[in-house]
N, C-alpha and C. Protein backbone atom coordinates (compact mmCIF):
# COMPACT_ATOMS: atom_id res chain seq x y z
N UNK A 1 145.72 137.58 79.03
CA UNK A 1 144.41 137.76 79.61
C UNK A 1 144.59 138.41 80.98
N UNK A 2 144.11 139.54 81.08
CA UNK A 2 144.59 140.44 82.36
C UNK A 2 143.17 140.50 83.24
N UNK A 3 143.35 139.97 84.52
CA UNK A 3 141.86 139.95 85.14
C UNK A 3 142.65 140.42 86.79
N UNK A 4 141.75 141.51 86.82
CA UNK A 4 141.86 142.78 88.27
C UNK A 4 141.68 141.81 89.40
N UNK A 5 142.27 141.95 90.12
CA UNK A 5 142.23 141.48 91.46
C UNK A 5 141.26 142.12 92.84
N UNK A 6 141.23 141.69 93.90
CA UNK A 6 140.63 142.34 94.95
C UNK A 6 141.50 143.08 95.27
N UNK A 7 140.71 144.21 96.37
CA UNK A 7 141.66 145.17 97.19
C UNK A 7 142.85 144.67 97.60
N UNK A 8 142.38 143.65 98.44
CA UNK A 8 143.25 143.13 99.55
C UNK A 8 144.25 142.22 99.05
N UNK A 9 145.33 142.69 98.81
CA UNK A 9 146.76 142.20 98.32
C UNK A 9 147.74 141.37 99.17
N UNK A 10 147.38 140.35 100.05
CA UNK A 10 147.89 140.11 101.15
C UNK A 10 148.33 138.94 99.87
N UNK A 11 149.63 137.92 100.68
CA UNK A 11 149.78 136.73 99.44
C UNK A 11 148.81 135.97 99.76
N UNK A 12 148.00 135.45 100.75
CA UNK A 12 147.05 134.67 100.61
C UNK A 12 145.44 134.96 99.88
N UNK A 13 145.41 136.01 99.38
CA UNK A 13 143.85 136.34 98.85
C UNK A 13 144.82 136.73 97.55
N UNK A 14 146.04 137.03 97.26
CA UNK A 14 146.58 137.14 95.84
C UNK A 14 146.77 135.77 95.04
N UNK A 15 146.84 134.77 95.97
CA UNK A 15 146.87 133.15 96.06
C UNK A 15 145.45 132.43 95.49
N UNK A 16 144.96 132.96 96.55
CA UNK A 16 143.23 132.37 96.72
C UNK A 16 142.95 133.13 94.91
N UNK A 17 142.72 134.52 94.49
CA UNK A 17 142.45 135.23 93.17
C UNK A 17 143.37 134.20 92.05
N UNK A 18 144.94 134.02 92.27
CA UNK A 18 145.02 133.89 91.22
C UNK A 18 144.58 131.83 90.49
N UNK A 19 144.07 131.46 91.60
CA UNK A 19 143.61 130.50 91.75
C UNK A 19 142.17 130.22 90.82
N UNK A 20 141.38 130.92 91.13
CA UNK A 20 140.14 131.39 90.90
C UNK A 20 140.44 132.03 89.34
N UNK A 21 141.11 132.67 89.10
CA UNK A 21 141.59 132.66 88.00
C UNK A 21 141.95 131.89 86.78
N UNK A 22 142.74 131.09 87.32
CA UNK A 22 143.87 129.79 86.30
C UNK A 22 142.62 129.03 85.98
N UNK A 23 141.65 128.71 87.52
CA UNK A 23 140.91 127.49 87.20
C UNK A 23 139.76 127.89 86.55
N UNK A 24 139.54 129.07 86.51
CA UNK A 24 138.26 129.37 85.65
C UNK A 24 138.93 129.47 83.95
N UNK A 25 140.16 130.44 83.74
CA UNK A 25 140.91 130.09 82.62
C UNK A 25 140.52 128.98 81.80
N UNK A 26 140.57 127.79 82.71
CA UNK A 26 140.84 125.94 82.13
C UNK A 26 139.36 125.70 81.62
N UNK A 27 138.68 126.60 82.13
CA UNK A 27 137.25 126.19 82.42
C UNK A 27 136.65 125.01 83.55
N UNK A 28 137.34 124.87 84.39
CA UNK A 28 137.47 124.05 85.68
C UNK A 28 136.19 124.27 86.55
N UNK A 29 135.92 123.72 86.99
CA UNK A 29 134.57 123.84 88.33
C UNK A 29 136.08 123.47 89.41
N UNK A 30 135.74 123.93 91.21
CA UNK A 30 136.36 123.09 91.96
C UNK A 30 136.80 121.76 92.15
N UNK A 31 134.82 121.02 92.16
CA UNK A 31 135.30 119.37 91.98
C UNK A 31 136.42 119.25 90.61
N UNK A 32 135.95 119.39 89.56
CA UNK A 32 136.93 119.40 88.50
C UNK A 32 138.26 118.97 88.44
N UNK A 33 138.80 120.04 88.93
CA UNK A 33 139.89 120.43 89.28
C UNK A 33 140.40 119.45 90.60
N UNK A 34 139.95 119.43 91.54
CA UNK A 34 140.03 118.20 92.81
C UNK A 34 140.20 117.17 92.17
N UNK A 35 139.56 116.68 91.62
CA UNK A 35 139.34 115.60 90.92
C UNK A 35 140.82 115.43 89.60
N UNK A 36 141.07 116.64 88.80
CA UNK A 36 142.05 116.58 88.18
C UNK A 36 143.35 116.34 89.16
N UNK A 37 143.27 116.80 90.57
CA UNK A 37 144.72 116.33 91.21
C UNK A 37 144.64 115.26 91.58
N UNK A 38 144.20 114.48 91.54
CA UNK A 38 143.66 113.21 92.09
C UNK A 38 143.06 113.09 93.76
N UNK A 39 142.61 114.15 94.02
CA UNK A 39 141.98 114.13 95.48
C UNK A 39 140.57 113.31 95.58
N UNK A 40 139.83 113.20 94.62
CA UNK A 40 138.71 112.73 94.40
C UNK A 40 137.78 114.13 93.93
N UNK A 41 136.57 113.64 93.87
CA UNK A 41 135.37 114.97 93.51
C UNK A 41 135.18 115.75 95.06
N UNK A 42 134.90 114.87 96.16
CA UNK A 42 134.27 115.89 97.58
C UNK A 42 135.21 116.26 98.00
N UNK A 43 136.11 115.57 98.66
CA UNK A 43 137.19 115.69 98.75
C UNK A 43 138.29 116.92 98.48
N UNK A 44 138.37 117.04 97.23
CA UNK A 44 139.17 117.56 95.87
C UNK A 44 138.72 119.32 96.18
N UNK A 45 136.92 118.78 95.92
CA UNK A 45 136.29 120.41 95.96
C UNK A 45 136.23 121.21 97.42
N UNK A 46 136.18 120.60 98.45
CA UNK A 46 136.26 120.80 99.37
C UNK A 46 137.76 122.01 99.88
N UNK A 47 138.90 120.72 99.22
CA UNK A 47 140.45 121.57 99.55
C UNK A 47 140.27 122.73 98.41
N UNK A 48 139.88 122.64 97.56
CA UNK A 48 139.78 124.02 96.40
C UNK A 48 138.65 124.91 96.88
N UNK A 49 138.00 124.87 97.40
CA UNK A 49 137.19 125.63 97.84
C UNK A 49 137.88 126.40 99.28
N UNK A 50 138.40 125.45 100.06
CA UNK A 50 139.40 126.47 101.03
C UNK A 50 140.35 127.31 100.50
N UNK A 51 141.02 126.62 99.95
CA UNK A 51 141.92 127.39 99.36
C UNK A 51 141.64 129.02 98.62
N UNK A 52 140.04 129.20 98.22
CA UNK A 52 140.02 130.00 97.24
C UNK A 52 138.89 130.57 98.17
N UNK A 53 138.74 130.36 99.19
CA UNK A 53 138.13 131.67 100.32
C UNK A 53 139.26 131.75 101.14
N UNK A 54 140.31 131.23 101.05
CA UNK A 54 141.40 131.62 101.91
C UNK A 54 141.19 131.31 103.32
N UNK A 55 140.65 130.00 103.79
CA UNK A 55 140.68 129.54 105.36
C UNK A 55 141.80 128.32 105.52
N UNK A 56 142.60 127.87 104.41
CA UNK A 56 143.60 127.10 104.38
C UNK A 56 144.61 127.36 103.38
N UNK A 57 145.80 127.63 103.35
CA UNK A 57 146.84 128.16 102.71
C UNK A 57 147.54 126.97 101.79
N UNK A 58 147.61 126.12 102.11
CA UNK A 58 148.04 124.82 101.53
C UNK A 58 149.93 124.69 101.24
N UNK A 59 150.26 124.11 100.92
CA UNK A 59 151.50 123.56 100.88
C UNK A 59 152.51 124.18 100.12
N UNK A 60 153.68 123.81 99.74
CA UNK A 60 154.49 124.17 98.08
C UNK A 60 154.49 122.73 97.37
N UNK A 61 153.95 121.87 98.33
CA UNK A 61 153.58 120.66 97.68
C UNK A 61 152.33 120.54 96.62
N UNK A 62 151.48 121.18 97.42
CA UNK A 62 150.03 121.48 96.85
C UNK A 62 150.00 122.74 96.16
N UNK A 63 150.72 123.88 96.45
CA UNK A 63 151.34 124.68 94.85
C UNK A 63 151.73 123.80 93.27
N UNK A 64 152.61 122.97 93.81
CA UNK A 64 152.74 122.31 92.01
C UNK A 64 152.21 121.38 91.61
N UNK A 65 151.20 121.10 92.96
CA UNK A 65 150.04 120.09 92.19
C UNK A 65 149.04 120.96 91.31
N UNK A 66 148.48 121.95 92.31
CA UNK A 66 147.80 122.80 91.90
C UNK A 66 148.10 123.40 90.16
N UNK A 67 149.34 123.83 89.87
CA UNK A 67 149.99 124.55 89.28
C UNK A 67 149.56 123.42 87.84
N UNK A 68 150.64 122.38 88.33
CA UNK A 68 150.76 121.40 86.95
C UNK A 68 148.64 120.66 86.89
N UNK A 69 148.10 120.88 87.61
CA UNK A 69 146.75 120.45 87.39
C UNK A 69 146.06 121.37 86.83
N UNK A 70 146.55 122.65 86.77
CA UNK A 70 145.94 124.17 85.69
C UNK A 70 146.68 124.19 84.28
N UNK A 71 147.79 123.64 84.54
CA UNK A 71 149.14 123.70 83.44
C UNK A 71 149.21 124.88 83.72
N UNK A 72 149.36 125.85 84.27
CA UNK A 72 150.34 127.44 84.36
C UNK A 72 151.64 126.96 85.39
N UNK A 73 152.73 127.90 85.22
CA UNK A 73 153.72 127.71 86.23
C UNK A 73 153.28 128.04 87.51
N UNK A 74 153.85 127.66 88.19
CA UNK A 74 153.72 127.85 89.66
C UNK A 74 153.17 129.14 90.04
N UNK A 75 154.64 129.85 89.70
CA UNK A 75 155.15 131.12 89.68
C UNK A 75 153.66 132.35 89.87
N UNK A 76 153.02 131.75 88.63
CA UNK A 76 151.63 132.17 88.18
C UNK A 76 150.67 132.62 89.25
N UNK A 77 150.47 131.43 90.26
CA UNK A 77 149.85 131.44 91.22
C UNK A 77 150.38 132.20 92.51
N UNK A 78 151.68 132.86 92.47
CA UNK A 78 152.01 133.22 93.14
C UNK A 78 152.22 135.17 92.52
N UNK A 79 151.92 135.56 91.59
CA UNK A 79 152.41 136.73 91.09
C UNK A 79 151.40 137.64 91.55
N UNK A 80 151.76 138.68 91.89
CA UNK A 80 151.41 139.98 92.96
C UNK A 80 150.76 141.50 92.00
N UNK A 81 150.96 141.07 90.47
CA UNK A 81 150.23 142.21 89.91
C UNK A 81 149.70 141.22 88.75
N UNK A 82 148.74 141.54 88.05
CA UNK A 82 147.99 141.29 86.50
C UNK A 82 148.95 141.10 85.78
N UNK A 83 149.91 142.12 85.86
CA UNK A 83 150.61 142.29 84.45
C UNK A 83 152.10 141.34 84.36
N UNK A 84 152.47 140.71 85.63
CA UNK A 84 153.09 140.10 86.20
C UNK A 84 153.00 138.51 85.69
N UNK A 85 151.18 138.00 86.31
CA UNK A 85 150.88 137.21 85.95
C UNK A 85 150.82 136.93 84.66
N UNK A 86 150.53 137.78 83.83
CA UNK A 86 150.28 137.63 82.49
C UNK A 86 151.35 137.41 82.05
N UNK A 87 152.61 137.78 82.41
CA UNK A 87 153.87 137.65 81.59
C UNK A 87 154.12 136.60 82.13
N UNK A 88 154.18 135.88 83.13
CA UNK A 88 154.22 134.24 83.50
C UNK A 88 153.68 133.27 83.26
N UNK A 89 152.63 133.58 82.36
CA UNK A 89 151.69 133.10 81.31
C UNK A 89 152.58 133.05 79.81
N UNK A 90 152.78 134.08 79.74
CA UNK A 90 153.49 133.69 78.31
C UNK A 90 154.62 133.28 78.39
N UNK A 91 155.71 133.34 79.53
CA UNK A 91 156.44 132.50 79.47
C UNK A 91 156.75 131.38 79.33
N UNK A 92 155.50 130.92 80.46
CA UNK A 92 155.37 129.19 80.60
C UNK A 92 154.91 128.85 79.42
N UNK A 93 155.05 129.70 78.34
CA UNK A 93 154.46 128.78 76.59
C UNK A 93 155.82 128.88 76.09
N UNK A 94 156.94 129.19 76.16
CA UNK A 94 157.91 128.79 76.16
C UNK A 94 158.83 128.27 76.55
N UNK A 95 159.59 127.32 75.31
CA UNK A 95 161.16 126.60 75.97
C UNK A 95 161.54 127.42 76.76
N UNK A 96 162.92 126.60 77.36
CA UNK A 96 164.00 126.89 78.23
C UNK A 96 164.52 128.30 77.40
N UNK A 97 164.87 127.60 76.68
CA UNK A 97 166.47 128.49 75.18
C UNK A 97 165.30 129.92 74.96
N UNK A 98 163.88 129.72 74.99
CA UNK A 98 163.09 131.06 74.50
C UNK A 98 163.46 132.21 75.77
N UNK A 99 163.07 131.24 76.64
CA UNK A 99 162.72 131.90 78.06
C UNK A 99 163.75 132.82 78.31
N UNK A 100 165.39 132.27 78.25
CA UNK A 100 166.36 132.53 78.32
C UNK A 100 166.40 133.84 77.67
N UNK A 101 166.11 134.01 76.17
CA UNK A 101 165.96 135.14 75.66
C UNK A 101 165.19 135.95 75.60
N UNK A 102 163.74 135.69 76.33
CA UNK A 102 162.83 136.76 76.74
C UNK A 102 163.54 137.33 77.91
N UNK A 103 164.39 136.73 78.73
CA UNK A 103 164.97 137.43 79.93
C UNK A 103 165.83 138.43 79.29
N UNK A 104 166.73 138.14 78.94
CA UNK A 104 167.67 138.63 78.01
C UNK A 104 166.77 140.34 77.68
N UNK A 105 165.95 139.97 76.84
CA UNK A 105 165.05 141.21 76.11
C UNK A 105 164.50 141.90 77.20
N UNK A 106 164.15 141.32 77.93
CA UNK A 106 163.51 142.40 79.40
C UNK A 106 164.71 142.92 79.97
N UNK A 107 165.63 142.64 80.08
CA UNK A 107 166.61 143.43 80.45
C UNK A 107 166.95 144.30 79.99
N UNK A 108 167.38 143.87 78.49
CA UNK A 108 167.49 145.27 77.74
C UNK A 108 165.94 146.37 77.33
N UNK A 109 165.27 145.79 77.32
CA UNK A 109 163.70 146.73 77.46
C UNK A 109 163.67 147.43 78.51
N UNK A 110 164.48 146.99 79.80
CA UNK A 110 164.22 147.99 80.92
C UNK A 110 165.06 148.64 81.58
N UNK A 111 166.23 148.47 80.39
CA UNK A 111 167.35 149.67 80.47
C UNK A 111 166.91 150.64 79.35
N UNK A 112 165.66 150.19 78.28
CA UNK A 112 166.01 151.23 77.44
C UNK A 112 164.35 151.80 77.33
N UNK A 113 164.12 152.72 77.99
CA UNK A 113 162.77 152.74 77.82
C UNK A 113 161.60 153.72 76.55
N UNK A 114 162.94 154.36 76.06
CA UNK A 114 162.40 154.85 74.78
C UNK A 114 161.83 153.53 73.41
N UNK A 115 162.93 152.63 73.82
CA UNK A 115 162.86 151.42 72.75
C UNK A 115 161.19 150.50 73.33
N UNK A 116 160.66 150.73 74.56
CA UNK A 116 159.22 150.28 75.04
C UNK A 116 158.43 150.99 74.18
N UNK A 117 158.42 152.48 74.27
CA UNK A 117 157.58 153.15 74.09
C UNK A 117 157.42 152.57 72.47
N UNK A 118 158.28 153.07 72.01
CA UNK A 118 158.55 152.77 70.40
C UNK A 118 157.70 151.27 69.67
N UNK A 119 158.25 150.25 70.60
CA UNK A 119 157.53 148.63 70.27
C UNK A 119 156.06 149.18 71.02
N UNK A 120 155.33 149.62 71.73
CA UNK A 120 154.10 149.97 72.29
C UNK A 120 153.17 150.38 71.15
N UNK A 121 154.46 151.36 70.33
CA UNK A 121 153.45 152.29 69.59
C UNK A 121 153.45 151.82 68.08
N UNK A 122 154.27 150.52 68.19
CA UNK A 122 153.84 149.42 66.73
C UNK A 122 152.98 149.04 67.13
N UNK A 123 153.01 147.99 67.98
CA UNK A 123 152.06 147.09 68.84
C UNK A 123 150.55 147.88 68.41
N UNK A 124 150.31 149.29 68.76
CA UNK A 124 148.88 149.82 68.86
C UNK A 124 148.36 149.73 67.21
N UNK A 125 149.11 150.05 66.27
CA UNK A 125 149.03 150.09 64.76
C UNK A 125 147.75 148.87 64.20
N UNK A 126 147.23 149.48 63.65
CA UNK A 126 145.88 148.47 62.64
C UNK A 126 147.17 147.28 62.17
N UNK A 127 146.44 146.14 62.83
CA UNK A 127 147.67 145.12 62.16
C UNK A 127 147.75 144.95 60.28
N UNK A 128 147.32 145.76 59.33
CA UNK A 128 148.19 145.62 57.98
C UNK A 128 149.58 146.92 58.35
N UNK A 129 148.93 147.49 59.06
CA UNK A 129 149.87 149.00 58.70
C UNK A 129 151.24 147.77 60.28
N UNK A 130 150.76 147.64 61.05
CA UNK A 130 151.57 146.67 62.09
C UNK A 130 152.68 145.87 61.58
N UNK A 131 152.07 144.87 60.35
CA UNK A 131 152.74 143.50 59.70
C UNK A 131 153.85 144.85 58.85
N UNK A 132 153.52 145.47 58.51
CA UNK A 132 154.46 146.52 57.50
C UNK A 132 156.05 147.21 58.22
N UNK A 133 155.25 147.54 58.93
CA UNK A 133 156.42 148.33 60.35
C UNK A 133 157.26 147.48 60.92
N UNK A 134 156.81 146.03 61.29
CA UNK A 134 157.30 145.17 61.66
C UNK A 134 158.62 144.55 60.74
N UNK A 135 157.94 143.97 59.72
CA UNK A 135 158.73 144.02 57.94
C UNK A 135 159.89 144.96 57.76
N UNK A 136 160.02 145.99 57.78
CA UNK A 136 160.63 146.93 57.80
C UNK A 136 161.90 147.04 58.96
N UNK A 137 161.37 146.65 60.30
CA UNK A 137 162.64 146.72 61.24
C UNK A 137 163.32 145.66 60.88
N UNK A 138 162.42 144.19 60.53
CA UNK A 138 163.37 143.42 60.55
C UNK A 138 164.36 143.37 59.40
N UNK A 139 164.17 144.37 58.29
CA UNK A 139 164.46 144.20 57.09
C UNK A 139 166.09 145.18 57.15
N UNK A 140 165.45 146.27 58.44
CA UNK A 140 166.57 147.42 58.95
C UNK A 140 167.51 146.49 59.36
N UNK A 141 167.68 145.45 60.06
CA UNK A 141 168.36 145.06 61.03
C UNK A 141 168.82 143.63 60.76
N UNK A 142 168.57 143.32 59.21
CA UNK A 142 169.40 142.58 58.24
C UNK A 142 170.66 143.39 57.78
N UNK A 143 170.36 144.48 57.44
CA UNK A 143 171.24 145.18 56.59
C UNK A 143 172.39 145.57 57.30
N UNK A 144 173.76 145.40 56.91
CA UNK A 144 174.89 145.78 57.68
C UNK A 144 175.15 147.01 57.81
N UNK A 145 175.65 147.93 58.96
CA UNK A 145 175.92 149.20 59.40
C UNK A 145 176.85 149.54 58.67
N UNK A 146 177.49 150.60 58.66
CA UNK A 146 178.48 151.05 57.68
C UNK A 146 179.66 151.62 58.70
């Protein structure tokens, strides 16, 4: 889920956005959410409401409260482009052992950038003609080389 940010890219209004973000994600109100960290409802909405006009910056304490009270990683709340965030999104839906090998694959994806283009231009495919193409590599890459 990719949602544009404001102009102003400073880390505290990239903070305050991706905030405003996660918690609308959850479907969260402020109190909500206050209330989900255990601050109380006035209280709760009050510190989320600073936080997300950006007149109080808050903690790394209050990062992984914040964080584990959205369920996204931390990380999340801290990422500096859309496309960034979004991939810290799908990470945090994976294990350790996955994660490990999505790193793994971004590495080699961004040494090889013909092999992007290529998975891009499955990816775009009407998913029957998609599930087919897909079928097929993996079917290539059973078969032993000669």
């Amino acid at each position: 889920m990719t949602f544009s940010l404001v102009s102003n890219t400073s880390p505290l209004a990239l903070f305050a956005a991706r905030l405003v973000q996660a918690r609308q994600l959850r479907g969260l109100s402020q109190r909500a959410l206050g209330d989900r960290m255990g601050l109380g409802k006035t209280t709760g909405s009050t510190r989320i409401n600073r936080y997300e006009q950006q007149t109080s910056a808050g903690s790394f304490e209050s990062l992984g409260e914040l964080a584990e009270a959205l369920q996204v990683p931390a990380a999340y709340l801290l990422a500096d482009s859309a496309p960034m965030a979004d991939a810290i999104l799908e990470l945090g839906k994976a294990d350790d052992q996955q994660q490990a090998k999505f790193a793994l694959l971004l590495q080699g994806l961004n040494a090889d950038p013909a092999m992007v283009k290529a998975l891009l231009k499955l990816l775009e495919l009407p998913k029957r003609e998609r599930d087919k193409a897909r079928k097929a590599l993996l079917a290539s890459l059973d078969k032993p080389t000669p």
